[in-house]
C-alpha atoms as a PDB file:
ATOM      1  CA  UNK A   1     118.479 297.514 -26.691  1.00  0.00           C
ATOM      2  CA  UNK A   2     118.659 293.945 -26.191  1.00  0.00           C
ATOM      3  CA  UNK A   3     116.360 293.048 -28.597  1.00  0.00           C
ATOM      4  CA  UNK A   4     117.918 295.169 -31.207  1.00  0.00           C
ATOM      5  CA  UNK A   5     121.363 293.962 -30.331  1.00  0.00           C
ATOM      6  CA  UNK A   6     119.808 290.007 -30.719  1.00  0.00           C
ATOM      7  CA  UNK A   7     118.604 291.002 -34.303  1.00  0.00           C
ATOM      8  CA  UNK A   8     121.403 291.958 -35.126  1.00  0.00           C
ATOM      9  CA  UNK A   9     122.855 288.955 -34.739  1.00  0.00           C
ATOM     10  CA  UNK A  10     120.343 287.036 -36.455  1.00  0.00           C
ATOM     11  CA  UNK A  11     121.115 289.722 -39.719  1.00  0.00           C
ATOM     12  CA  UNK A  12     124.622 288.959 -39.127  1.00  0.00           C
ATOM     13  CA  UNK A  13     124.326 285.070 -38.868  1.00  0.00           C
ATOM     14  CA  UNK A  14     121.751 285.225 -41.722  1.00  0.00           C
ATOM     15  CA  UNK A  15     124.302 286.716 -43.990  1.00  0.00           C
ATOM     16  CA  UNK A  16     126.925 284.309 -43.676  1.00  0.00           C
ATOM     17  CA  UNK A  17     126.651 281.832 -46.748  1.00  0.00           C
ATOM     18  CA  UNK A  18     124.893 278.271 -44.768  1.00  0.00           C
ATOM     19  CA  UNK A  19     128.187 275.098 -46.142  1.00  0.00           C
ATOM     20  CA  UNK A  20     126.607 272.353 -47.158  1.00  0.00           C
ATOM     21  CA  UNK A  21     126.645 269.361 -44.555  1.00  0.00           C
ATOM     22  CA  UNK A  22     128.722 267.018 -46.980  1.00  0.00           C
ATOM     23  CA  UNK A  23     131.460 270.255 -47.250  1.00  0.00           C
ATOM     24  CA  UNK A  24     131.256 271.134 -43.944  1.00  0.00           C
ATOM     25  CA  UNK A  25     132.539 266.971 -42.619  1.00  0.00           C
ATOM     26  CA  UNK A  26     135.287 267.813 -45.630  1.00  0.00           C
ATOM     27  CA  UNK A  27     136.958 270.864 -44.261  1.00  0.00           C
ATOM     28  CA  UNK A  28     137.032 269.254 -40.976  1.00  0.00           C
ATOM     29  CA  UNK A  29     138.307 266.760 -41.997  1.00  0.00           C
ATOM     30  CA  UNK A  30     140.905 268.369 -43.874  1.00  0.00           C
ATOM     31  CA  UNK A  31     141.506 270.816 -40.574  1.00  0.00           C
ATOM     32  CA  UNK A  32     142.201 267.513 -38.282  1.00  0.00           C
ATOM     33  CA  UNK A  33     144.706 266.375 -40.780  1.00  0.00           C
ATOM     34  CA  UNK A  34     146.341 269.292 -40.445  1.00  0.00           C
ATOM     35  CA  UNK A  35     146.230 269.494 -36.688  1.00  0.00           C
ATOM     36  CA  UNK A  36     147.400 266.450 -36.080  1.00  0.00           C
ATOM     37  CA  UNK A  37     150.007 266.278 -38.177  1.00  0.00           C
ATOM     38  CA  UNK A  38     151.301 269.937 -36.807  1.00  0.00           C
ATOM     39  CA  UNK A  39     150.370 269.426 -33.116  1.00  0.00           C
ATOM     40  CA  UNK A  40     149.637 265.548 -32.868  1.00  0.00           C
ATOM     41  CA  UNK A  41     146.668 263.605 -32.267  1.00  0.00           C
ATOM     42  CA  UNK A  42     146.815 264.646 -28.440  1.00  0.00           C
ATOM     43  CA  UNK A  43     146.361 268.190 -29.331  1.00  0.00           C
ATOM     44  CA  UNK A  44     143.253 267.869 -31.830  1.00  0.00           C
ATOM     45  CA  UNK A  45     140.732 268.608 -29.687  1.00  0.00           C
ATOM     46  CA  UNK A  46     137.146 269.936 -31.090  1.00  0.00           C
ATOM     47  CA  UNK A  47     138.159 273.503 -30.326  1.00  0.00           C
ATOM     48  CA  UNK A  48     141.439 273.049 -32.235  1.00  0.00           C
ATOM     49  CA  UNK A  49     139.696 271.423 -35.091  1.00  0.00           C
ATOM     50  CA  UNK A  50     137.144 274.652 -35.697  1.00  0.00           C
ATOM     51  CA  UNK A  51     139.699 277.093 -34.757  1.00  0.00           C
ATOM     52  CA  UNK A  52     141.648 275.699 -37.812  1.00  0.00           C
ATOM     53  CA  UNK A  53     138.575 274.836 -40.092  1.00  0.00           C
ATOM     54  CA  UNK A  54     137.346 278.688 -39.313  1.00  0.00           C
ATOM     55  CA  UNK A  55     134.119 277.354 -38.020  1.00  0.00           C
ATOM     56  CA  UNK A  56     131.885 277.205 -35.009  1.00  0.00           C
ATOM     57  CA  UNK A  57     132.154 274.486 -32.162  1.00  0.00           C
ATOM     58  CA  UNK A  58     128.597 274.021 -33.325  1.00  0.00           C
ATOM     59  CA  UNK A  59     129.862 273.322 -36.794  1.00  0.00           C
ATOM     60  CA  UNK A  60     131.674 270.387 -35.696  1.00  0.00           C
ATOM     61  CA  UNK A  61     128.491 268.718 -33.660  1.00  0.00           C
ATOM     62  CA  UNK A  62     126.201 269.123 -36.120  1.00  0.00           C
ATOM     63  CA  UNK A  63     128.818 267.065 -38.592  1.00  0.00           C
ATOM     64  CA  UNK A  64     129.876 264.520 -36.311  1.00  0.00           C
ATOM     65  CA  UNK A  65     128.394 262.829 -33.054  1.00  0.00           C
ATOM     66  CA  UNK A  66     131.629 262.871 -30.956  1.00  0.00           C
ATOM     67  CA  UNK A  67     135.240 263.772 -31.403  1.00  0.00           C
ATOM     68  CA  UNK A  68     135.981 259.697 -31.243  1.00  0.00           C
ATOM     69  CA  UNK A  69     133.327 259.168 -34.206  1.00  0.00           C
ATOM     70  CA  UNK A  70     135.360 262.398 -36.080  1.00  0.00           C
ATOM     71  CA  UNK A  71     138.477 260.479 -35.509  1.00  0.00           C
ATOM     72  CA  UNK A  72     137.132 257.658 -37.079  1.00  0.00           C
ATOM     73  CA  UNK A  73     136.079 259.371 -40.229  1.00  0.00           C
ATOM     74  CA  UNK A  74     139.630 260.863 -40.220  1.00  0.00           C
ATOM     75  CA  UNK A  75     141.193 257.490 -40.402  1.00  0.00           C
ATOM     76  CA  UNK A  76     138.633 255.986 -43.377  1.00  0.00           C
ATOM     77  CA  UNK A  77     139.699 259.151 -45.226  1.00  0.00           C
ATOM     78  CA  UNK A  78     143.319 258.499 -44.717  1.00  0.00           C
ATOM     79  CA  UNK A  79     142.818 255.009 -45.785  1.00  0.00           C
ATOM     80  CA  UNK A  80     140.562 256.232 -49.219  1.00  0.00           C
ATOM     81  CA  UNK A  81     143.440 258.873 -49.900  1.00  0.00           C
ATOM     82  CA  UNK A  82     146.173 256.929 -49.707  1.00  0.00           C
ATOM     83  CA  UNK A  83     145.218 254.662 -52.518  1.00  0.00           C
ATOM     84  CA  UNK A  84     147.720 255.769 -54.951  1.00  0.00           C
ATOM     85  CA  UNK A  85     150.312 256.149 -53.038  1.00  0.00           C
ATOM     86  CA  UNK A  86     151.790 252.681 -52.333  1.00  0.00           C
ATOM     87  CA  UNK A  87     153.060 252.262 -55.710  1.00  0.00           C
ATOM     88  CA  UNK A  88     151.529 254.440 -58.451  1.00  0.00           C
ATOM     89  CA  UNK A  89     149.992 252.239 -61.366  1.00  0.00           C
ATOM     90  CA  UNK A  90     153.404 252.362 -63.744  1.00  0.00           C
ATOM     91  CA  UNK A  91     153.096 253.733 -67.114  1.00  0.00           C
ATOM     92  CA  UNK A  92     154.342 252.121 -70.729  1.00  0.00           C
ATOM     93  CA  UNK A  93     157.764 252.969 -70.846  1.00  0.00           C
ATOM     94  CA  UNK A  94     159.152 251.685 -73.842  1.00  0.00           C
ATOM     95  CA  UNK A  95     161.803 248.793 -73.235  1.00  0.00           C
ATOM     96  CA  UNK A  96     162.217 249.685 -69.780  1.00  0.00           C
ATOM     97  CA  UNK A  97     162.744 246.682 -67.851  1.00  0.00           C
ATOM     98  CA  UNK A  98     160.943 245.355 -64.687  1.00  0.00           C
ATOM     99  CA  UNK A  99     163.671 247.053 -62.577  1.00  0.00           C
ATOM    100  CA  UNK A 100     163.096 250.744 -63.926  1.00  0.00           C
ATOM    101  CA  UNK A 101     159.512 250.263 -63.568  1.00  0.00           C
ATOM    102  CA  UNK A 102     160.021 249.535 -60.185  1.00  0.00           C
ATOM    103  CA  UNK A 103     162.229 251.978 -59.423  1.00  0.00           C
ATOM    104  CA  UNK A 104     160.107 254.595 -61.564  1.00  0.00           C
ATOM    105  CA  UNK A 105     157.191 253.596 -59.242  1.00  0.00           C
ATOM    106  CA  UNK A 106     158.853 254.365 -56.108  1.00  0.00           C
ATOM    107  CA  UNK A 107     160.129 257.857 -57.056  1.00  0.00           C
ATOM    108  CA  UNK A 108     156.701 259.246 -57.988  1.00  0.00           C
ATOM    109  CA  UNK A 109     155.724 257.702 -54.426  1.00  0.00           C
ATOM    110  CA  UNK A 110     159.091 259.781 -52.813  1.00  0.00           C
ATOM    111  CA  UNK A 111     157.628 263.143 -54.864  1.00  0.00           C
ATOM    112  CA  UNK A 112     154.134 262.143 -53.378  1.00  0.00           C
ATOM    113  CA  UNK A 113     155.642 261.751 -49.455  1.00  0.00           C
ATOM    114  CA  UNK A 114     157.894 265.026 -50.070  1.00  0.00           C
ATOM    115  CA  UNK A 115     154.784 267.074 -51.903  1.00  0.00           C
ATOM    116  CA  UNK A 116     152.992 266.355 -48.615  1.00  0.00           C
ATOM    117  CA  UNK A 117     154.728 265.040 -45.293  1.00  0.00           C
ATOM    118  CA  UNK A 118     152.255 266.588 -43.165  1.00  0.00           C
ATOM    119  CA  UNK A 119     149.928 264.098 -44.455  1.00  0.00           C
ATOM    120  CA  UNK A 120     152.093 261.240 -43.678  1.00  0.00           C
ATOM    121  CA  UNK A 121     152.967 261.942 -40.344  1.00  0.00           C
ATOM    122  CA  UNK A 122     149.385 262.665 -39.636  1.00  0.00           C
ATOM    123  CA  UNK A 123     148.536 259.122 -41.508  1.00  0.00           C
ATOM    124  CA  UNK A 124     151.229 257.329 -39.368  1.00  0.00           C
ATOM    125  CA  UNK A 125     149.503 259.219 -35.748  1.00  0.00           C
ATOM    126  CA  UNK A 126     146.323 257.941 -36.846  1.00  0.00           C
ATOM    127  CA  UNK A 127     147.765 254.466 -37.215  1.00  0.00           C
ATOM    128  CA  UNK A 128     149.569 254.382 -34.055  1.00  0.00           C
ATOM    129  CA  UNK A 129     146.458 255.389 -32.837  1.00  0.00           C
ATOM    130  CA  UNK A 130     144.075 252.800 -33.869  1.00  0.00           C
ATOM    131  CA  UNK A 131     146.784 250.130 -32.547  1.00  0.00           C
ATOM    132  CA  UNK A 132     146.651 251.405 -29.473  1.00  0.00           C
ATOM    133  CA  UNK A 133     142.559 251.411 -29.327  1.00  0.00           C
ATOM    134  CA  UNK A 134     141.250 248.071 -29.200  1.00  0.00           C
ATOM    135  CA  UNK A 135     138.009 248.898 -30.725  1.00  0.00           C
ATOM    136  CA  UNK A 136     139.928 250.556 -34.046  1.00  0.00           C
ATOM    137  CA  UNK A 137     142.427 248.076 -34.533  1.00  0.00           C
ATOM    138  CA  UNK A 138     140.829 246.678 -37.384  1.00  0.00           C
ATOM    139  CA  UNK A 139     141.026 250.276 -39.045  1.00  0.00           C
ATOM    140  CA  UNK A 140     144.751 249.826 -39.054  1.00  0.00           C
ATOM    141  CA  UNK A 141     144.522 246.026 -40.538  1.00  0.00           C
ATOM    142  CA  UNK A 142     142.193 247.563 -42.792  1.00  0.00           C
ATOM    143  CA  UNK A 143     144.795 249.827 -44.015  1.00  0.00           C
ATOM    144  CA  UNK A 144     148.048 247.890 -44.418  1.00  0.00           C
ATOM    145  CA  UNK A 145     145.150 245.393 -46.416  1.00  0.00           C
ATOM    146  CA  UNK A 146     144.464 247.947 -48.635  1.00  0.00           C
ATOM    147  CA  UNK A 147     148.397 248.781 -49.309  1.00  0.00           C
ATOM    148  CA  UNK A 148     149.037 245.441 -49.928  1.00  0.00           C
ATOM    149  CA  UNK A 149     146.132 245.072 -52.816  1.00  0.00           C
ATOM    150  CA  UNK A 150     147.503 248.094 -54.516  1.00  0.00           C
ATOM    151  CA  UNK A 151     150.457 247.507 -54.078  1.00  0.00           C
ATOM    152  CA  UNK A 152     149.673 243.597 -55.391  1.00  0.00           C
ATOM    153  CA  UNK A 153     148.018 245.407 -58.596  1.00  0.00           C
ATOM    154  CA  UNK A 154     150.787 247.757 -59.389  1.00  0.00           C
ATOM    155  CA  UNK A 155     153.241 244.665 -59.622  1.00  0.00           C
ATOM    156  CA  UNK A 156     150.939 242.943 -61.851  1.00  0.00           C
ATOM    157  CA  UNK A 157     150.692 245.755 -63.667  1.00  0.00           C
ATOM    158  CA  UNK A 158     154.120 246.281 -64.149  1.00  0.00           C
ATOM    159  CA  UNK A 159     155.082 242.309 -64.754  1.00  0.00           C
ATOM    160  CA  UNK A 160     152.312 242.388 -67.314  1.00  0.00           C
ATOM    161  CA  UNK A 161     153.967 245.443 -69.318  1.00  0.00           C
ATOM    162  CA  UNK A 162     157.467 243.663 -69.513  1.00  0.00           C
ATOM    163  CA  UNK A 163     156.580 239.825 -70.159  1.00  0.00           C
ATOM    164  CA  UNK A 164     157.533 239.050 -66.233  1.00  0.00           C
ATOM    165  CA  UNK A 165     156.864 236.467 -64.479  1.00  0.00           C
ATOM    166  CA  UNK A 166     156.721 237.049 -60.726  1.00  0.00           C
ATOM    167  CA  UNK A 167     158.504 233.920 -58.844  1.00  0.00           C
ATOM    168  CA  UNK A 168     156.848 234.095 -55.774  1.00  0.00           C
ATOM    169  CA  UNK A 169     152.829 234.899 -55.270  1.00  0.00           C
ATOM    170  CA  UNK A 170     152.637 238.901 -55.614  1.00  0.00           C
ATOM    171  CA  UNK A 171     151.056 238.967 -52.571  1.00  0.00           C
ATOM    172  CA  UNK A 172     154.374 238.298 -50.897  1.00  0.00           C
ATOM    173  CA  UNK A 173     155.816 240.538 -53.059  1.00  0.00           C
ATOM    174  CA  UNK A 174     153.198 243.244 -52.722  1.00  0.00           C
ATOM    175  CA  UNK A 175     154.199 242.871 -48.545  1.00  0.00           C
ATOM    176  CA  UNK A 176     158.013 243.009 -49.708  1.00  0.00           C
ATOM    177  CA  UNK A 177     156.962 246.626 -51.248  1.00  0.00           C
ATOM    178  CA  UNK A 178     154.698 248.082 -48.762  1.00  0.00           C
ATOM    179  CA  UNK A 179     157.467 247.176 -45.738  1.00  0.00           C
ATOM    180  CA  UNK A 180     159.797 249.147 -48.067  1.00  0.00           C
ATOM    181  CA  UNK A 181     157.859 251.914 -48.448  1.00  0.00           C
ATOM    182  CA  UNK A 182     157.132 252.130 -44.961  1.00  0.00           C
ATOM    183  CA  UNK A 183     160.639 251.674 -44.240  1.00  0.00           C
ATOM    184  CA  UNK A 184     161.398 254.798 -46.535  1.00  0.00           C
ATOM    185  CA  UNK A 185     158.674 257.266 -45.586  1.00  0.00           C
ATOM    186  CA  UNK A 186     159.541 257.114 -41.787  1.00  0.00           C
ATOM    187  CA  UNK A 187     162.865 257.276 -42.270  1.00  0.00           C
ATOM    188  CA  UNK A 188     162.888 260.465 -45.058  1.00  0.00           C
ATOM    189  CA  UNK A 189     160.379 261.980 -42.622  1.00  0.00           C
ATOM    190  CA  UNK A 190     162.871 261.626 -39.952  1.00  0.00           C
ATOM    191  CA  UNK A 191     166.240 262.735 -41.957  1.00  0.00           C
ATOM    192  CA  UNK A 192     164.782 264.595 -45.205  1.00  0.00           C
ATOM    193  CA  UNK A 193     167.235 262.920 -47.141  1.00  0.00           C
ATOM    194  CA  UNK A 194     166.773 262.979 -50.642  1.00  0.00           C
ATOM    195  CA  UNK A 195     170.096 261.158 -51.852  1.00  0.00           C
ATOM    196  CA  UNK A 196     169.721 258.234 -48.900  1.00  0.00           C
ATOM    197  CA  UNK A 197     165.856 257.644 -49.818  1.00  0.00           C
ATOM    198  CA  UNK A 198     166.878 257.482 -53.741  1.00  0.00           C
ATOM    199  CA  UNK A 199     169.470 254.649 -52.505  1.00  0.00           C
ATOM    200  CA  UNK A 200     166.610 252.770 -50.671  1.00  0.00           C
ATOM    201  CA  UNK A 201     164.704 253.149 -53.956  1.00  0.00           C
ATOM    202  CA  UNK A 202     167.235 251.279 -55.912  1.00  0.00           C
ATOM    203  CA  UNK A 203     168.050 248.819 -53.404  1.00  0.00           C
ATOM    204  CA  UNK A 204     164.122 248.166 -53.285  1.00  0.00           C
ATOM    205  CA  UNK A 205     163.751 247.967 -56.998  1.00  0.00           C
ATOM    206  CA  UNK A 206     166.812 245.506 -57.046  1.00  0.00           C
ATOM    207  CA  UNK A 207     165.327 243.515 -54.285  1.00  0.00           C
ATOM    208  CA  UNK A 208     161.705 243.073 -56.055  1.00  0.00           C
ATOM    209  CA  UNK A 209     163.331 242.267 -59.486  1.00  0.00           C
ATOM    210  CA  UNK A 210     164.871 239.760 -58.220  1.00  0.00           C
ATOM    211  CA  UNK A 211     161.505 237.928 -56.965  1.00  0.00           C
ATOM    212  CA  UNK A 212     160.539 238.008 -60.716  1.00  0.00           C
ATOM    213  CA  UNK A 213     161.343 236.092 -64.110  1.00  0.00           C
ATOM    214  CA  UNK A 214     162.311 238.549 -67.093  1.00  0.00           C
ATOM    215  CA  UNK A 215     160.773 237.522 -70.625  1.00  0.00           C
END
């Protein structure tokens, strides 16, 4: 009988459809985000992570050598995601001065943070995270360097569609903008304020106009 009841389980593991390695590190992923942005970092242990992916413990160790070298990955794939997000790239918008693009900028990034806040609080656990780890600081500095570079391009982009001449380097700028948006995701995250984040907007898009030269 125990034989029989072993084959069975063979049949039974046999017939469930084999996720490719690449897919399997993806929902994971994707689970932990989740996890920690419901529960906190605290509470994403392995078993929480494959009781939310649907998958096996064994599912998680075949995709990743520890829990700190899953946490890791987690972090990178914050980083790659949130490459958009500082400012999105502005688009032509007629006569629209440097202002409105600034301002237009902003509000897709206020729809992105309210189209997904459990991805932002989960991206600012990580952070506090890696600050607090010695060893994954320079995650974090890798980060914020990456939000400043978009965040430098956007502005280009932006001076470059309205004849504007930025009056300090856009690198100082570009930290201007990411402080701001930090400023307003963890304090919409906080209140859910709609009306009070829109006001930051415009007092940010006043603020960075101001650093810049119209035509």
């Amino acid at each position: 009988m125990g034989r029989s009841s072993h084959f069975g389980d063979e049949v039974e593991r046999s017939a469930v459809p084999r996720i490719p390695a690449a897919e399997r590190r993806v929902a994971l992923i994707e689970a932990g985000l989740r996890v920690v942005a419901r529960e906190g970092l605290a509470a994403a242990s392995t078993r929480a992570i494959v009781a939310e992916a649907g998958m096996s413990l064994a599912s998680f160790h075949y995709a990743f050598d520890s829990r700190e070298a899953f946490i890791d990955e987690l972090i990178a794939a914050v980083v790659a995601r949130e490459q958009a997000a500082v400012l999105p790239a502005p688009e032509i918008d007629g006569d629209g001065s440097l202002r409105d693009l600034l301002e237009a900028g902003l509000l897709r990034y206020l729809d992105h943070l309210g189209a997904d806040p459990e991805h932002e609080q989960a991206m600012l656990e990580l952070t506090q995270y890696a600050l607090r780890s010695p060893e994954r600081h320079p995650l974090a500095v890798a980060q914020y360097r990456r939000y400043a570079e978009l965040a430098a391009q956007a502005l280009d982009t932006a001076a470059g569609q309205v004849g504007a001449t930025w009056r300090v380097p856009v690198d100082e700028a570009a930290g201007v903008l990411v402080a701001f948006t930090d400023g307003l995701t963890l304090t919409w995250l906080v209140n859910r304020d709609d009306d009070a984040a829109r006001a930051v907007v415009r007092a940010a898009a006043d603020a960075l106009s101001r650093m810049a030269d119209a035509p």
